[in-house]
Protein backbone atom coordinates (compact mmCIF):
# COMPACT_ATOMS: atom_id res chain seq x y z
CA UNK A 1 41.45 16.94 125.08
CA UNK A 2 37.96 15.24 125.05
CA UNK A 3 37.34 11.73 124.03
CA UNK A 4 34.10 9.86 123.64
CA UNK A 5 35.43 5.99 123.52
CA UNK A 6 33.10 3.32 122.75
CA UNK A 7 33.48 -0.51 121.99
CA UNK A 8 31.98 -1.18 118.49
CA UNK A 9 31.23 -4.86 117.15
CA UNK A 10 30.94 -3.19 113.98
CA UNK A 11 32.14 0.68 112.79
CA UNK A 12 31.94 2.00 109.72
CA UNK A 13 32.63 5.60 107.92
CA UNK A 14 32.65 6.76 104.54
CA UNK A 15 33.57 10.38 103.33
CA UNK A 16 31.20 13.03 102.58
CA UNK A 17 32.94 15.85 102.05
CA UNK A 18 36.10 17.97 103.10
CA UNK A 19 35.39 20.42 105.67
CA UNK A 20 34.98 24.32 105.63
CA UNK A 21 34.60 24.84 109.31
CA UNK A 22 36.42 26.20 111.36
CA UNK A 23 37.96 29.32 109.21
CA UNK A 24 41.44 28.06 108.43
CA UNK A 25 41.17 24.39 108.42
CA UNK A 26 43.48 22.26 106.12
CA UNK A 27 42.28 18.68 105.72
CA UNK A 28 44.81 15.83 105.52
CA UNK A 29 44.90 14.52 102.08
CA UNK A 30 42.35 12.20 101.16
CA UNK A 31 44.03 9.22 101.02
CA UNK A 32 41.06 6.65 101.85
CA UNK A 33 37.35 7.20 101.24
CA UNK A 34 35.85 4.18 103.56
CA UNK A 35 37.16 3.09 106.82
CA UNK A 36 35.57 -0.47 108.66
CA UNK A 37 36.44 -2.14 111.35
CA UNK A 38 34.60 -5.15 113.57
CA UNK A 39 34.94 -5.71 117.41
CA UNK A 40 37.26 -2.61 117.68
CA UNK A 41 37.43 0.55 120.47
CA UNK A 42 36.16 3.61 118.61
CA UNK A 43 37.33 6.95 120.04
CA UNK A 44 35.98 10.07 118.74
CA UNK A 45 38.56 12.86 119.55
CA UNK A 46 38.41 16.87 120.25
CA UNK A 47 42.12 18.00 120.40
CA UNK A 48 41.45 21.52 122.16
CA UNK A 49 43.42 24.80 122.49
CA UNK A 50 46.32 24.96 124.90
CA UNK A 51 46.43 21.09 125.17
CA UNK A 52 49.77 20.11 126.16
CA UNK A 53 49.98 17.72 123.07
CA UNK A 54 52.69 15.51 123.62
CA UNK A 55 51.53 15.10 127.54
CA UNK A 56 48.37 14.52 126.83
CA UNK A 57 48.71 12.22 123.89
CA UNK A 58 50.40 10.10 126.03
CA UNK A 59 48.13 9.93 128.85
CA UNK A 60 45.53 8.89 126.35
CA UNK A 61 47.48 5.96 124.50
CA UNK A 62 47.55 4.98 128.10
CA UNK A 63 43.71 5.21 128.70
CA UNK A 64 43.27 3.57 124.95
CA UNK A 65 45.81 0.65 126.07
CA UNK A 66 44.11 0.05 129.42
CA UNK A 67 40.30 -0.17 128.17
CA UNK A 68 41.31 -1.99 124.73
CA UNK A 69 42.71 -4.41 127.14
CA UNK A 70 39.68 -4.55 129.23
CA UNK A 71 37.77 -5.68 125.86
CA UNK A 72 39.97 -7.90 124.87
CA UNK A 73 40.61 -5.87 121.76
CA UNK A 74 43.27 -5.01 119.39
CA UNK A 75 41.88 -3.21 117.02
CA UNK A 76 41.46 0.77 118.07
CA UNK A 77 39.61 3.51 115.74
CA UNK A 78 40.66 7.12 116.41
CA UNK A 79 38.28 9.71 114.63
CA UNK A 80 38.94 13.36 114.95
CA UNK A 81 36.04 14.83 116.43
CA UNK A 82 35.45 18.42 116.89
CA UNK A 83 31.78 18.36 118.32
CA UNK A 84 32.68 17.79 122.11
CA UNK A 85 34.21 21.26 122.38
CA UNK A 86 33.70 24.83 121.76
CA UNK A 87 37.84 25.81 122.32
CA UNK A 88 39.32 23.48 119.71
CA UNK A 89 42.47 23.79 119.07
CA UNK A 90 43.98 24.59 115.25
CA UNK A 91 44.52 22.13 112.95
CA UNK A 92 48.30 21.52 113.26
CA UNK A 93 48.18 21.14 116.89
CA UNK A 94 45.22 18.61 116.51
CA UNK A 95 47.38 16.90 113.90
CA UNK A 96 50.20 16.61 115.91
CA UNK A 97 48.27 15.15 118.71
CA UNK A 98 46.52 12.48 116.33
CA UNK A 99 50.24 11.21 115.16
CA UNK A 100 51.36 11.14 118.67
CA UNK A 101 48.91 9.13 119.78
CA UNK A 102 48.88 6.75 116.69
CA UNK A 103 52.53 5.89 117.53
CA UNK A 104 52.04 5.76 120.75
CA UNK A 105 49.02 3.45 120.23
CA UNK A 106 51.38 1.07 117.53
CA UNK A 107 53.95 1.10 120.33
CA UNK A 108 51.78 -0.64 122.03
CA UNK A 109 51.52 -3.46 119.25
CA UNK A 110 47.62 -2.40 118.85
CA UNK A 111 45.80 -2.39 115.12
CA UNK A 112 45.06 1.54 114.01
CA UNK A 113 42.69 2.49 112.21
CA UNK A 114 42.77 6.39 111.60
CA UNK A 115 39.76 7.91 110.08
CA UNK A 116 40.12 11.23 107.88
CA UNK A 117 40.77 14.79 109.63
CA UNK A 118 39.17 17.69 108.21
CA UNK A 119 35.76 16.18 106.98
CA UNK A 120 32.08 15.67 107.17
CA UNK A 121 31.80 11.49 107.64
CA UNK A 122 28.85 9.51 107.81
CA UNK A 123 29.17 6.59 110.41
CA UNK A 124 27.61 3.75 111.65
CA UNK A 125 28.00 1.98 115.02
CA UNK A 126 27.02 -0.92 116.62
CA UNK A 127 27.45 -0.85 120.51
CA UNK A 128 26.92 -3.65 122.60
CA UNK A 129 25.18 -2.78 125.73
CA UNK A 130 27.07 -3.93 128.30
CA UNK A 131 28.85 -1.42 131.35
CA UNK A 132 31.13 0.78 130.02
CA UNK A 133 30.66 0.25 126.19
CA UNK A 134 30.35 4.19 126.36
CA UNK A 135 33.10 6.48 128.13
CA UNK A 136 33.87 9.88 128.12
CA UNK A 137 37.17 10.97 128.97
CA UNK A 138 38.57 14.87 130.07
CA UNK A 139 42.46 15.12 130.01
């Protein structure tokens, strides 16, 4: 799993379009076409093959906890994210992982906000520049 985590004053997606890449992809039902959020942590996740889901979702709701803390933030983003690897894993598995970590994340009595799987999204971030408002993470 790969995670590019930022803290955004202001974040905000709207739908484009469902997906057709990679070969086999189901999106999630479109349930929501706009997602916005202010003073939030935005993480943009790549779920990748032979992740050990459950593990690893949990070592991340940890990671989210600790640096939503360090903000002073309740409010977390999680947007599927498929452009920080080339060995993603298949849709179910990536799935799984994003539901894991959403409960995990509520568990942890934080605000979710969980932005569409399976399609092209326009964003729009505003990043403060202050040390570590950008952070990559490798579990």
């Amino acid at each position: 799993m790969k995670s590019l985590i930022t803290h955004c004053r202001n974040f905000k997606s709207e739908f484009d379009g469902f997906a057709d890449r990679p070969q086999g992809i189901v999106p999630q039902e479109l349930k929501e076409d706009k997602w916005q959020e202010t003073e939030a942590v935005v993480a943009f996740i790549t779920v990748e093959d032979r992740d050990r889901i459950k593990e690893v979702s949990q070592l991340m709701v940890e990671e989210l906890y600790l640096i939503a803390n360090e903000f002073g933030r309740k409010k977390v983003v999680l947007i599927p994210f498929a452009h920080l690897s080339s060995n993603i894993a298949n849709y179910k598995d990536a799935l799984s992982f994003l539901d894991y970590l959403e409960e995990g994340l509520k568990q942890k009595e934080l605000d979710i906000t969980r932005v569409h799987f399976g399609s092209h999204k326009s964003l729009l971030l505003d990043i403060p520049g202050h040390t570590g408002n950008i952070r990559f993470r490798e579990f």
